[in-house]
N, C-alpha and C. Protein backbone atom coordinates (compact mmCIF):
# COMPACT_ATOMS: atom_id res chain seq x y z
N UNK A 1 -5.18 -33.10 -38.64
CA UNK A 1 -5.31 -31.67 -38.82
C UNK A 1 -4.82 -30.90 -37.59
N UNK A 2 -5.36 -31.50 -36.05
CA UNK A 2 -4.87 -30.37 -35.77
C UNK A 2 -2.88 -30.52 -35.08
N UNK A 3 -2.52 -31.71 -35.73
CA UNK A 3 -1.03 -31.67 -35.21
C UNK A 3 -0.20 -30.97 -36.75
N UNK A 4 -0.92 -30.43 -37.67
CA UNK A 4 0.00 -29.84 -38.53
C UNK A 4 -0.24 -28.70 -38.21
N UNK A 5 -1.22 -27.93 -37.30
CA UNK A 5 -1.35 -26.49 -36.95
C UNK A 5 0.09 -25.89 -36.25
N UNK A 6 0.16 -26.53 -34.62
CA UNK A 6 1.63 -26.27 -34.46
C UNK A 6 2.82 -26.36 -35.54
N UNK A 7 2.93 -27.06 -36.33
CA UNK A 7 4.16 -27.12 -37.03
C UNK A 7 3.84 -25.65 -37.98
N UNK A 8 2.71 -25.44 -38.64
CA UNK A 8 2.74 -24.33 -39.81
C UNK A 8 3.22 -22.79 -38.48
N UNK A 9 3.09 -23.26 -36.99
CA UNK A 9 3.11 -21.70 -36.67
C UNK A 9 4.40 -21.82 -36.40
N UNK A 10 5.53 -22.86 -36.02
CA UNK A 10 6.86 -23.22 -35.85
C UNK A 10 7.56 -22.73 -36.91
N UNK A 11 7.06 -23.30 -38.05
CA UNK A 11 7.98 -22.68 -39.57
C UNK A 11 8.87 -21.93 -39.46
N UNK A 12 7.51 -20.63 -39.59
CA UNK A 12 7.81 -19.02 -39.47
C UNK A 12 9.34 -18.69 -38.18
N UNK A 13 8.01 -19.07 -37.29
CA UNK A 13 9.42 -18.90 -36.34
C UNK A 13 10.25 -19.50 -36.38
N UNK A 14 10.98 -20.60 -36.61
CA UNK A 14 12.25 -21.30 -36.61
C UNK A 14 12.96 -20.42 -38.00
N UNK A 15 12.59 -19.87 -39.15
CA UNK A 15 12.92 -19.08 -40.16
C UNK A 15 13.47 -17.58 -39.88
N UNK A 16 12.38 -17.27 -38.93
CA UNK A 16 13.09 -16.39 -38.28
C UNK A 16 14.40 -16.23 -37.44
N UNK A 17 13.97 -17.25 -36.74
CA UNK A 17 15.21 -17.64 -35.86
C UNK A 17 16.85 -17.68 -36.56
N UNK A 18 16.54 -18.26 -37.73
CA UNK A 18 17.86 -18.60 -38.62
C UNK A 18 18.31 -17.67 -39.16
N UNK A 19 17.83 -16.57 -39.80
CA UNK A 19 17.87 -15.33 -40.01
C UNK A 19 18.32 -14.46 -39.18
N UNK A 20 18.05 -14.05 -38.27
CA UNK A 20 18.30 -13.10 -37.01
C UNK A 20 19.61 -14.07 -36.48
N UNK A 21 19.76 -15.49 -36.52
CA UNK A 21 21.39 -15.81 -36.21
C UNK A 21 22.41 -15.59 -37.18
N UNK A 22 21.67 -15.57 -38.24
CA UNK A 22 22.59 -15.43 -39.65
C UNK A 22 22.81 -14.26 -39.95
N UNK A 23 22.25 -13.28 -40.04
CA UNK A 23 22.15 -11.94 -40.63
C UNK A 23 23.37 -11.21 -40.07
N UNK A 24 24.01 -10.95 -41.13
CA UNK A 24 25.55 -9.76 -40.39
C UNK A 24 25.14 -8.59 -40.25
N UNK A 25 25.80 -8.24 -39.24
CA UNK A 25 25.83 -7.64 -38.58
C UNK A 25 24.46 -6.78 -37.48
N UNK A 26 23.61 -8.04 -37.32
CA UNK A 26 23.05 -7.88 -36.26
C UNK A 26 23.27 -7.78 -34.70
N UNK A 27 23.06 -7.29 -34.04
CA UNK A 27 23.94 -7.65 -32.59
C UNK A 27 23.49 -9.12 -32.15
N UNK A 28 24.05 -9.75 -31.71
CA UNK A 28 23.90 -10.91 -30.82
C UNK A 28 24.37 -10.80 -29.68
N UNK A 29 24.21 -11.92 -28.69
CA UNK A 29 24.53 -12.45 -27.73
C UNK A 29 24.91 -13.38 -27.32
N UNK A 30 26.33 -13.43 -27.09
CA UNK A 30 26.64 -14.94 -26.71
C UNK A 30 26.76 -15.74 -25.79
N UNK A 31 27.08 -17.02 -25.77
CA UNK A 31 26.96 -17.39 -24.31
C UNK A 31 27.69 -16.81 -22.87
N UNK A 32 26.55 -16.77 -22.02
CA UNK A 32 26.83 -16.01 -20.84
C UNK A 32 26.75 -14.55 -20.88
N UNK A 33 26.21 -14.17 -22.16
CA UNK A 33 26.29 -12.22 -22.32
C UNK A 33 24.55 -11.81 -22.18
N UNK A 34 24.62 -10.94 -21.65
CA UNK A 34 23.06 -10.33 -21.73
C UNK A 34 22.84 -9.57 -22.99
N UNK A 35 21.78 -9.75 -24.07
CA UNK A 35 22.05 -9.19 -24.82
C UNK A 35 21.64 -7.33 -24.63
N UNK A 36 22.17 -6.80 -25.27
CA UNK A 36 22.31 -5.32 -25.00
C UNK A 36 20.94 -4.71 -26.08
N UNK A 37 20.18 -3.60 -25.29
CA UNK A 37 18.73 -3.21 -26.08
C UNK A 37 19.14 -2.55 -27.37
N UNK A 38 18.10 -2.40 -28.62
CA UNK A 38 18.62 -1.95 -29.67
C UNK A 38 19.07 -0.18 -29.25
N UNK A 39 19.91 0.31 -29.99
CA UNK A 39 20.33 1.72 -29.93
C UNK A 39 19.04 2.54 -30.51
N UNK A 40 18.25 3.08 -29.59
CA UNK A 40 17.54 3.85 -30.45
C UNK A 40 18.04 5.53 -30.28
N UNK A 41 17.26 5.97 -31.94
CA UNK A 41 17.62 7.21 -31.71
C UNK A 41 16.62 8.10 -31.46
N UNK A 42 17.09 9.59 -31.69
CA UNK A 42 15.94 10.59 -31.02
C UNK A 42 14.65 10.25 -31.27
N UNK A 43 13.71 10.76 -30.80
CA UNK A 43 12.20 10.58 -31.09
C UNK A 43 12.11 11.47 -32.38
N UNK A 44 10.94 10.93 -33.54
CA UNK A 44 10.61 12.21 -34.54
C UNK A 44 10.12 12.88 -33.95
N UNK A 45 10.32 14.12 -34.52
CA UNK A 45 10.12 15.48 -34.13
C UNK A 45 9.40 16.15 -35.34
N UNK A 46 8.02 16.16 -35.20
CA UNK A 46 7.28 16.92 -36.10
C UNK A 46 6.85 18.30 -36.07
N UNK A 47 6.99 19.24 -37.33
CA UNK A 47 6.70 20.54 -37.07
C UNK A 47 5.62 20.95 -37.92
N UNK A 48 4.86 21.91 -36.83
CA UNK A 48 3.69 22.28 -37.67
C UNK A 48 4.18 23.60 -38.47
N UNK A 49 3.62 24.31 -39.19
CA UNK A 49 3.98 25.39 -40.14
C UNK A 49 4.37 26.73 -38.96
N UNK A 50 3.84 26.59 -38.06
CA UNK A 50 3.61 27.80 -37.24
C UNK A 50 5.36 27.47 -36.08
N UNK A 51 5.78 26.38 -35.65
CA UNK A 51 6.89 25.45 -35.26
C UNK A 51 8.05 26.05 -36.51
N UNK A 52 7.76 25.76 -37.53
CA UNK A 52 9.34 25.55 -38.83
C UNK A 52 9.76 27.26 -38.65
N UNK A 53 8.64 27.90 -38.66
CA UNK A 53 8.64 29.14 -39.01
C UNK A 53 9.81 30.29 -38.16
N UNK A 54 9.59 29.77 -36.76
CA UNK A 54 10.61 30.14 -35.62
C UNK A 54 12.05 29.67 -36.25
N UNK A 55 12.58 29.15 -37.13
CA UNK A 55 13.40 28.61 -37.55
C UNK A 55 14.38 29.15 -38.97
N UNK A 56 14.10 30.24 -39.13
CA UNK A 56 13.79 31.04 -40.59
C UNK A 56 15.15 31.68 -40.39
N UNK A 57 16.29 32.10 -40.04
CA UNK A 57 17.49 32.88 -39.76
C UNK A 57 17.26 33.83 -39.34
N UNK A 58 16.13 34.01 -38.77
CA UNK A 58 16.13 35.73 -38.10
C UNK A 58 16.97 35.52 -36.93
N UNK A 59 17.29 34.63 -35.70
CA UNK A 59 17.57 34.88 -34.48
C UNK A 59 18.87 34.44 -34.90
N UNK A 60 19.98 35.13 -34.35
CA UNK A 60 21.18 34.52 -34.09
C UNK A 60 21.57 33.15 -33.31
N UNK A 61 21.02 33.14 -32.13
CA UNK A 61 21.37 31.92 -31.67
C UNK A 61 20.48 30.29 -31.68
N UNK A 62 19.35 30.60 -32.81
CA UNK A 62 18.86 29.79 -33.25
C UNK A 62 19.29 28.99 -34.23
N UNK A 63 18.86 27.92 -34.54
CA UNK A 63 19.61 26.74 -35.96
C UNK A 63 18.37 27.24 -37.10
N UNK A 64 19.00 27.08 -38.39
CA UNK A 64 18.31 27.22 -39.26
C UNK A 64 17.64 26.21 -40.17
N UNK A 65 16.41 25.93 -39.94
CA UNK A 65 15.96 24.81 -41.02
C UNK A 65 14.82 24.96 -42.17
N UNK A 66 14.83 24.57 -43.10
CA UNK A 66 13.60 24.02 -44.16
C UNK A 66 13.10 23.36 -44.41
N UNK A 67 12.04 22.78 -45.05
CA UNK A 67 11.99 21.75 -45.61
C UNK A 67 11.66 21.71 -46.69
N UNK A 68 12.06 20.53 -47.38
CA UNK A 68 11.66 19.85 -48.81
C UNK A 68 11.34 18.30 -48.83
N UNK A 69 9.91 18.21 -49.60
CA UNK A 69 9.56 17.10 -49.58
C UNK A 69 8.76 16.58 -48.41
N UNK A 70 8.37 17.54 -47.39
CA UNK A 70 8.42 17.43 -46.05
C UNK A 70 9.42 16.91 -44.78
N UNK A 71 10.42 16.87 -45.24
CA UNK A 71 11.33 16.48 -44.36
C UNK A 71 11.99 17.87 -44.16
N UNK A 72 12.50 17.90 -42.91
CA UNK A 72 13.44 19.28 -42.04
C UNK A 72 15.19 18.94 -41.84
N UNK A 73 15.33 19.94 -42.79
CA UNK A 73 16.72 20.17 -42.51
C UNK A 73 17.42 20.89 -41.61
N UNK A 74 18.24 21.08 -40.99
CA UNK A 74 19.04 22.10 -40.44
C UNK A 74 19.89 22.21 -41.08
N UNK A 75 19.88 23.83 -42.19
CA UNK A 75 21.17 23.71 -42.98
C UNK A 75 21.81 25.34 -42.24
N UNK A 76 22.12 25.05 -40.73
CA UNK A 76 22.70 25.96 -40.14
C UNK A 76 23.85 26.37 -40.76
N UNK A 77 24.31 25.21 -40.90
CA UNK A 77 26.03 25.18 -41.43
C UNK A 77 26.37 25.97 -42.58
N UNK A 78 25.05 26.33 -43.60
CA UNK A 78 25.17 27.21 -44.23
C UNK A 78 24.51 28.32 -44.37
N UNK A 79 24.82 28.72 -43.23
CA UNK A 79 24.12 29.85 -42.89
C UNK A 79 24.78 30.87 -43.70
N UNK A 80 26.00 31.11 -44.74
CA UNK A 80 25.94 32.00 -45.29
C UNK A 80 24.97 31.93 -46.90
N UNK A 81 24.51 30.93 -46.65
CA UNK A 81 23.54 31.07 -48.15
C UNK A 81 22.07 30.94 -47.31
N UNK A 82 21.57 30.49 -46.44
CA UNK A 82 20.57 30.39 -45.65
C UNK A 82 20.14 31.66 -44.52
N UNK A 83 21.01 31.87 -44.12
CA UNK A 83 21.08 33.16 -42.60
C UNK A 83 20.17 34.24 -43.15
N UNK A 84 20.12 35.21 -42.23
CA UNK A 84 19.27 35.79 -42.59
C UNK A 84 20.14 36.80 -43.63
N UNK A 85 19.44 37.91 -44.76
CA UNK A 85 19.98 38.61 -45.31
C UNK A 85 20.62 37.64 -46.55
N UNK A 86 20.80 36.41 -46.31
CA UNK A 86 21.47 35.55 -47.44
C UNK A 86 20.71 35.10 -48.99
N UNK A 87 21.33 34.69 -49.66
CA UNK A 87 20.25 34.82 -50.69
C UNK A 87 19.34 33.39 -50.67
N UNK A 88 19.45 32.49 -49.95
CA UNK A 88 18.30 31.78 -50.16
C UNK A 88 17.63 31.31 -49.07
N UNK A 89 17.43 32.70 -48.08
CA UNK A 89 16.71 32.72 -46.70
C UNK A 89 15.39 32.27 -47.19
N UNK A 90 14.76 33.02 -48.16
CA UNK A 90 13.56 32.88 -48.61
C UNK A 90 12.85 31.46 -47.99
N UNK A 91 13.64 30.56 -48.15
CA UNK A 91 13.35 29.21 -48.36
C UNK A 91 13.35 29.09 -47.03
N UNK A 92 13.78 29.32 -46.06
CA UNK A 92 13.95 28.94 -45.06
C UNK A 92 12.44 28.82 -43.78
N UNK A 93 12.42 28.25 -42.66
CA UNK A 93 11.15 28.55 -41.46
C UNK A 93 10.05 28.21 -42.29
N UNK A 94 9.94 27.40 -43.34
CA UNK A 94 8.73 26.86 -44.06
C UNK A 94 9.18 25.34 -44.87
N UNK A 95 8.00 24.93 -45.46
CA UNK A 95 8.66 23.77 -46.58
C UNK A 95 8.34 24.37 -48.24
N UNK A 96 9.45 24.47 -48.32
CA UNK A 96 9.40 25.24 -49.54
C UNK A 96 10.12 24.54 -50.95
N UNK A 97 9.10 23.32 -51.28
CA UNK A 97 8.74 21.95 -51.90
C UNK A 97 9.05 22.88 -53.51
N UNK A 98 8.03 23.50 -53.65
CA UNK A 98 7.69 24.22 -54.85
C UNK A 98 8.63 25.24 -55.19
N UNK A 99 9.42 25.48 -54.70
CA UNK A 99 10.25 26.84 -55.21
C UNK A 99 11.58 25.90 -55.40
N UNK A 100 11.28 24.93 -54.47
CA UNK A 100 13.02 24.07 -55.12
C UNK A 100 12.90 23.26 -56.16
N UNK A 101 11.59 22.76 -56.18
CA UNK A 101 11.61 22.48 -57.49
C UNK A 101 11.54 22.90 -58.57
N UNK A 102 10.66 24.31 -58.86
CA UNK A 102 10.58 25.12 -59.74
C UNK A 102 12.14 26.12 -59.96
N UNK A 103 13.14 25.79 -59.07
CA UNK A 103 14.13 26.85 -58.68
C UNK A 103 14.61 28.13 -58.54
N UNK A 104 12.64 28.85 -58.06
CA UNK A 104 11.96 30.13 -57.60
C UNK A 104 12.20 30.26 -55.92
N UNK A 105 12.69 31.57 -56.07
CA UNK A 105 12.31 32.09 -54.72
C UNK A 105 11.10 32.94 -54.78
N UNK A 106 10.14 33.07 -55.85
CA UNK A 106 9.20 33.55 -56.04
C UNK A 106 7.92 33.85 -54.69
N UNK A 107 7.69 34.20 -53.75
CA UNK A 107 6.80 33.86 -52.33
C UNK A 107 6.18 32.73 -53.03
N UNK A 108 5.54 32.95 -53.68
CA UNK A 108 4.39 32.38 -54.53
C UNK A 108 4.43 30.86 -54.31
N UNK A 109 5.74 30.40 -54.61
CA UNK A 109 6.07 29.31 -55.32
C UNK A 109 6.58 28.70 -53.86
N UNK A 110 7.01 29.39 -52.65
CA UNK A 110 7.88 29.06 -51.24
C UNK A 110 6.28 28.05 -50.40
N UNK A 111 6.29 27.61 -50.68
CA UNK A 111 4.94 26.34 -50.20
C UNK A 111 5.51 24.80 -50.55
N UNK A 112 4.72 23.81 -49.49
CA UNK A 112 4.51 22.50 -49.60
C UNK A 112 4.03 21.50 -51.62
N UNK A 113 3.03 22.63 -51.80
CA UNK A 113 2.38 22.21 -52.66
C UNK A 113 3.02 21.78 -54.53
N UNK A 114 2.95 20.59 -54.84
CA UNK A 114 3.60 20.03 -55.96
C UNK A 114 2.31 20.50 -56.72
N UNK A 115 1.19 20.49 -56.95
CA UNK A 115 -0.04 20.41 -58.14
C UNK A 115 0.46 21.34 -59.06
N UNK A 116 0.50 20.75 -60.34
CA UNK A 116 0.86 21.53 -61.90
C UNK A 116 2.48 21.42 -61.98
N UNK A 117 3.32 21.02 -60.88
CA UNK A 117 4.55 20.73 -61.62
C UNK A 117 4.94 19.62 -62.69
N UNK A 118 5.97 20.33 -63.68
CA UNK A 118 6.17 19.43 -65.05
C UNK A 118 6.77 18.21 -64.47
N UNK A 119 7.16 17.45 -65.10
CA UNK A 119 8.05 16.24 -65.06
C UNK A 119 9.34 16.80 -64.89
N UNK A 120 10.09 17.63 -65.48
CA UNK A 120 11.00 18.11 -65.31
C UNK A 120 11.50 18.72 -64.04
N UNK A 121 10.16 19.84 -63.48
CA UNK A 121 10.62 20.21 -61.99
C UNK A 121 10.49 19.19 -61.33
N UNK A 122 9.53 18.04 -61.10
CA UNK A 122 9.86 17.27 -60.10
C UNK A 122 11.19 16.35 -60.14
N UNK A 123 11.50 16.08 -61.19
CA UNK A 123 13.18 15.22 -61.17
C UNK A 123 13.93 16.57 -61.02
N UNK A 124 13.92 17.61 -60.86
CA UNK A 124 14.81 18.75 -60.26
C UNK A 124 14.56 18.80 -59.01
N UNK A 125 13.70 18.71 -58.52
CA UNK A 125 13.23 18.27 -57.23
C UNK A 125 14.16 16.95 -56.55
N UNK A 126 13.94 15.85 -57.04
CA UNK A 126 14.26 14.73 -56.66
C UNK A 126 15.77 14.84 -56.42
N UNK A 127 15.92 15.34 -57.45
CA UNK A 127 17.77 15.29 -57.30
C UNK A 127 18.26 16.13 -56.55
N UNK A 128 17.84 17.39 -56.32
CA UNK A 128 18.24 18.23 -55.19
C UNK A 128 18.07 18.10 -54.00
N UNK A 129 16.77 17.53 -53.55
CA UNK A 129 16.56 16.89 -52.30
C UNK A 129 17.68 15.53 -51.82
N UNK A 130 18.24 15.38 -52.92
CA UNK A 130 19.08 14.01 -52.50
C UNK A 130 20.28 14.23 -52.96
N UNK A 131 20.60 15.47 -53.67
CA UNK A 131 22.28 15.54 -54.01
C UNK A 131 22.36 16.63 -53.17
N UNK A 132 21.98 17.23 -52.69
CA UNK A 132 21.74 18.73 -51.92
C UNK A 132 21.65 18.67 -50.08
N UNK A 133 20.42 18.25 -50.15
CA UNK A 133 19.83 18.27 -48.73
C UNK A 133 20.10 16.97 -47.73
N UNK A 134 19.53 16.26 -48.61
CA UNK A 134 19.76 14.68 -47.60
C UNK A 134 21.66 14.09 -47.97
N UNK A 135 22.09 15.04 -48.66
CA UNK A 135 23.58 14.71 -48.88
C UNK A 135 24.64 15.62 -47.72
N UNK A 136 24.00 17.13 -47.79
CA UNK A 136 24.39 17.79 -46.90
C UNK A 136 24.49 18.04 -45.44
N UNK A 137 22.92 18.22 -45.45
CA UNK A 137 22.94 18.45 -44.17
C UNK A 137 21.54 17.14 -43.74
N UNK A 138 21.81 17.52 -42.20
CA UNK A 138 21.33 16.40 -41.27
C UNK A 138 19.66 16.59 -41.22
N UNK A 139 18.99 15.80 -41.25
CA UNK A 139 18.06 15.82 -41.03
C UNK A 139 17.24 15.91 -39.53
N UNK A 140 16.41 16.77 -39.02
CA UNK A 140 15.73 17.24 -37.91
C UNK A 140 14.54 16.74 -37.21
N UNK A 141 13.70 16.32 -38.60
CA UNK A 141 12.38 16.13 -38.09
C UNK A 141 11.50 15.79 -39.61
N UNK A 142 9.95 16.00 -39.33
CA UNK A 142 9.03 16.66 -40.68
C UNK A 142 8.36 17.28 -40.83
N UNK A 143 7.44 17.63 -41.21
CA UNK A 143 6.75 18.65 -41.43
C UNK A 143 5.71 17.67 -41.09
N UNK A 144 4.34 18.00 -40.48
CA UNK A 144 3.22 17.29 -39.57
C UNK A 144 2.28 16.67 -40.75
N UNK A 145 2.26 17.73 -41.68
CA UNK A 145 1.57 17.75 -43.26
C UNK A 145 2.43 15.92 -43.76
N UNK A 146 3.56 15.84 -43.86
CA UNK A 146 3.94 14.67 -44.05
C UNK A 146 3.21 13.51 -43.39
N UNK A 147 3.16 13.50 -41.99
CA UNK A 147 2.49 12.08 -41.43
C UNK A 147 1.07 12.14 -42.28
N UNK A 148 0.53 11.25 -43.10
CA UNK A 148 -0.51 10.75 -43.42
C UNK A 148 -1.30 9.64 -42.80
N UNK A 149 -2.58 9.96 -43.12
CA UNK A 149 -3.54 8.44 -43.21
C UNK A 149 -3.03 7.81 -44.12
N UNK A 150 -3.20 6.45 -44.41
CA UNK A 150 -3.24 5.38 -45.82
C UNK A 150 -3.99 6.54 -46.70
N UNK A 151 -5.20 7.05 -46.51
CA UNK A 151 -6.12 7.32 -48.03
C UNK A 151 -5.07 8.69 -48.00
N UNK A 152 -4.44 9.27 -47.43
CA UNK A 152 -3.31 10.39 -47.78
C UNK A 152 -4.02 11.45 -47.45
N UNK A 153 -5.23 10.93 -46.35
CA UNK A 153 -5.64 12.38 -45.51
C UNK A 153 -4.93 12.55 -44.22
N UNK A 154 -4.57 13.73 -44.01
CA UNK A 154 -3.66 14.07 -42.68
C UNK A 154 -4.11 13.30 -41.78
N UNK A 155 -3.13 13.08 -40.59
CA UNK A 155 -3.52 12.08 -39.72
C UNK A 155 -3.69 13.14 -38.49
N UNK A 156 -4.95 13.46 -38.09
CA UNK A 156 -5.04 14.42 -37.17
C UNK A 156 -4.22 13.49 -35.88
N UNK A 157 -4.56 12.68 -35.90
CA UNK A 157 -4.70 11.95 -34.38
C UNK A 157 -2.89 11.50 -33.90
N UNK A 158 -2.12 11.75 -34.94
CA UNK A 158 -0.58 11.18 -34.96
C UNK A 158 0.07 12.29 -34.13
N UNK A 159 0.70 11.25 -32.89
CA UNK A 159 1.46 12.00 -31.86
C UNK A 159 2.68 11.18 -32.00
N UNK A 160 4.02 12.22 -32.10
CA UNK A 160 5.15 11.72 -31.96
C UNK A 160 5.89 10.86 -31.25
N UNK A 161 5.18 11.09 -29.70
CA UNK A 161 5.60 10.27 -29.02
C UNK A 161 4.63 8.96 -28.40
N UNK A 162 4.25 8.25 -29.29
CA UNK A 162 3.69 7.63 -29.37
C UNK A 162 3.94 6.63 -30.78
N UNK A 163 5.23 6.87 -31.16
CA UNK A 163 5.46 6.30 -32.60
C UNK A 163 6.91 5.61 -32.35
N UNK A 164 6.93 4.52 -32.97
CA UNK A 164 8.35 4.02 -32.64
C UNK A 164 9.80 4.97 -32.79
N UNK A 165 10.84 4.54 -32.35
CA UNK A 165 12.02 5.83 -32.56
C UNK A 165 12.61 5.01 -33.86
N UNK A 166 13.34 5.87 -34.83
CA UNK A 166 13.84 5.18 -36.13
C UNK A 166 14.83 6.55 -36.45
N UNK A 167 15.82 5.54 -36.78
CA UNK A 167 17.00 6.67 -37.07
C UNK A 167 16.50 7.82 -38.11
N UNK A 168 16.33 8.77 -37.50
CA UNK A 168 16.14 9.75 -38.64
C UNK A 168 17.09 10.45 -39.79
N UNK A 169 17.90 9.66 -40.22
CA UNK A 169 19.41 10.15 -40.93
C UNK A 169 18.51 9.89 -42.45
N UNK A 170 17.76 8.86 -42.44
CA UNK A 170 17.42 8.38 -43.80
C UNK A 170 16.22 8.72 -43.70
N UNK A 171 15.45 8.96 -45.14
CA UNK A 171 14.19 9.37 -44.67
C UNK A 171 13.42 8.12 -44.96
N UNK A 172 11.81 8.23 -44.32
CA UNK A 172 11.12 6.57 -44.39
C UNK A 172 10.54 6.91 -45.65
């Protein structure tokens, strides 16, 4: 018994090992090279409601972002449908989940909150967030409301920098 203990914890790792040599396009290192640290990217950047809001097209030399789904866009680039005075500023310096899905600029509807949407707005939802937003423009950050506990109560205690870095291009 206890000479099959080492071997069951070897397994794993030797499996690993074969994997991480095998896997394309992982970086390696070859003989005589130091291997080089992974590329990480920016830190997440979480915004609280009172944070997105500074972000709305009022200032000229500010970037413009929203969110949907809780994720933050910067859709500066279209600042002539976003900017201020444009027609879908509305949306903008908040996460405004419910009005893109419902496809209201209604105030009403310019909130985080999904409760009582049909099946229909949320696959209008889905697809716009991903033929639209995460197709268009770059992603920034999230909305703080996004980081959860497991039971899907806010995570008071979640600090950004204190969280691993992960390319933020894709969302997790």
């Amino acid at each position: 018994m206890v000479g099959t203990a080492p071997r069951r914890r070897l397994r794993p790792l030797a499996a690993l090992a074969l994997v991480l040599a095998l896997a394309p396009g992982l970086p390696t290192a070859r003989a005589g090279q130091t291997p080089r640290p992974a590329e990480r990217g920016p830190p997440v950047r979480l915004f609280t409601e009172e944070e997105l809001a500074r972000y709305g097209g009022e200032e000229e030399d500010q970037p413009i972002y929203l969110a949907v789904k809780g994720v933050v866009f910067d859709v500066t680039s279209g600042k002539e449908f976003y900017g201020r005075g444009a027609p879908y500023n509305a949306l903008t310096g908040k996460d405004s989940t419910r009005g893109v899905a419902k496809m209201s600029l209604d105030p009403a509807d310019l909130t985080h909150d999904t409760t009582g949407l049909t099946a229909k707005e949320l696959e209008a939802l889905d697809e716009v967030f991903t033929k639209v937003y995460k197709a268009k423009y770059p992603i920034v950050g999230y909305t703080a409301r996004r980081i959860l506990n497991e039971d899907g109560s806010p995570n008071l205690d979640f600090k950004p920098e204190d969280q691993p870095h992960f390319d933020i291009k894709d969302e997790f």
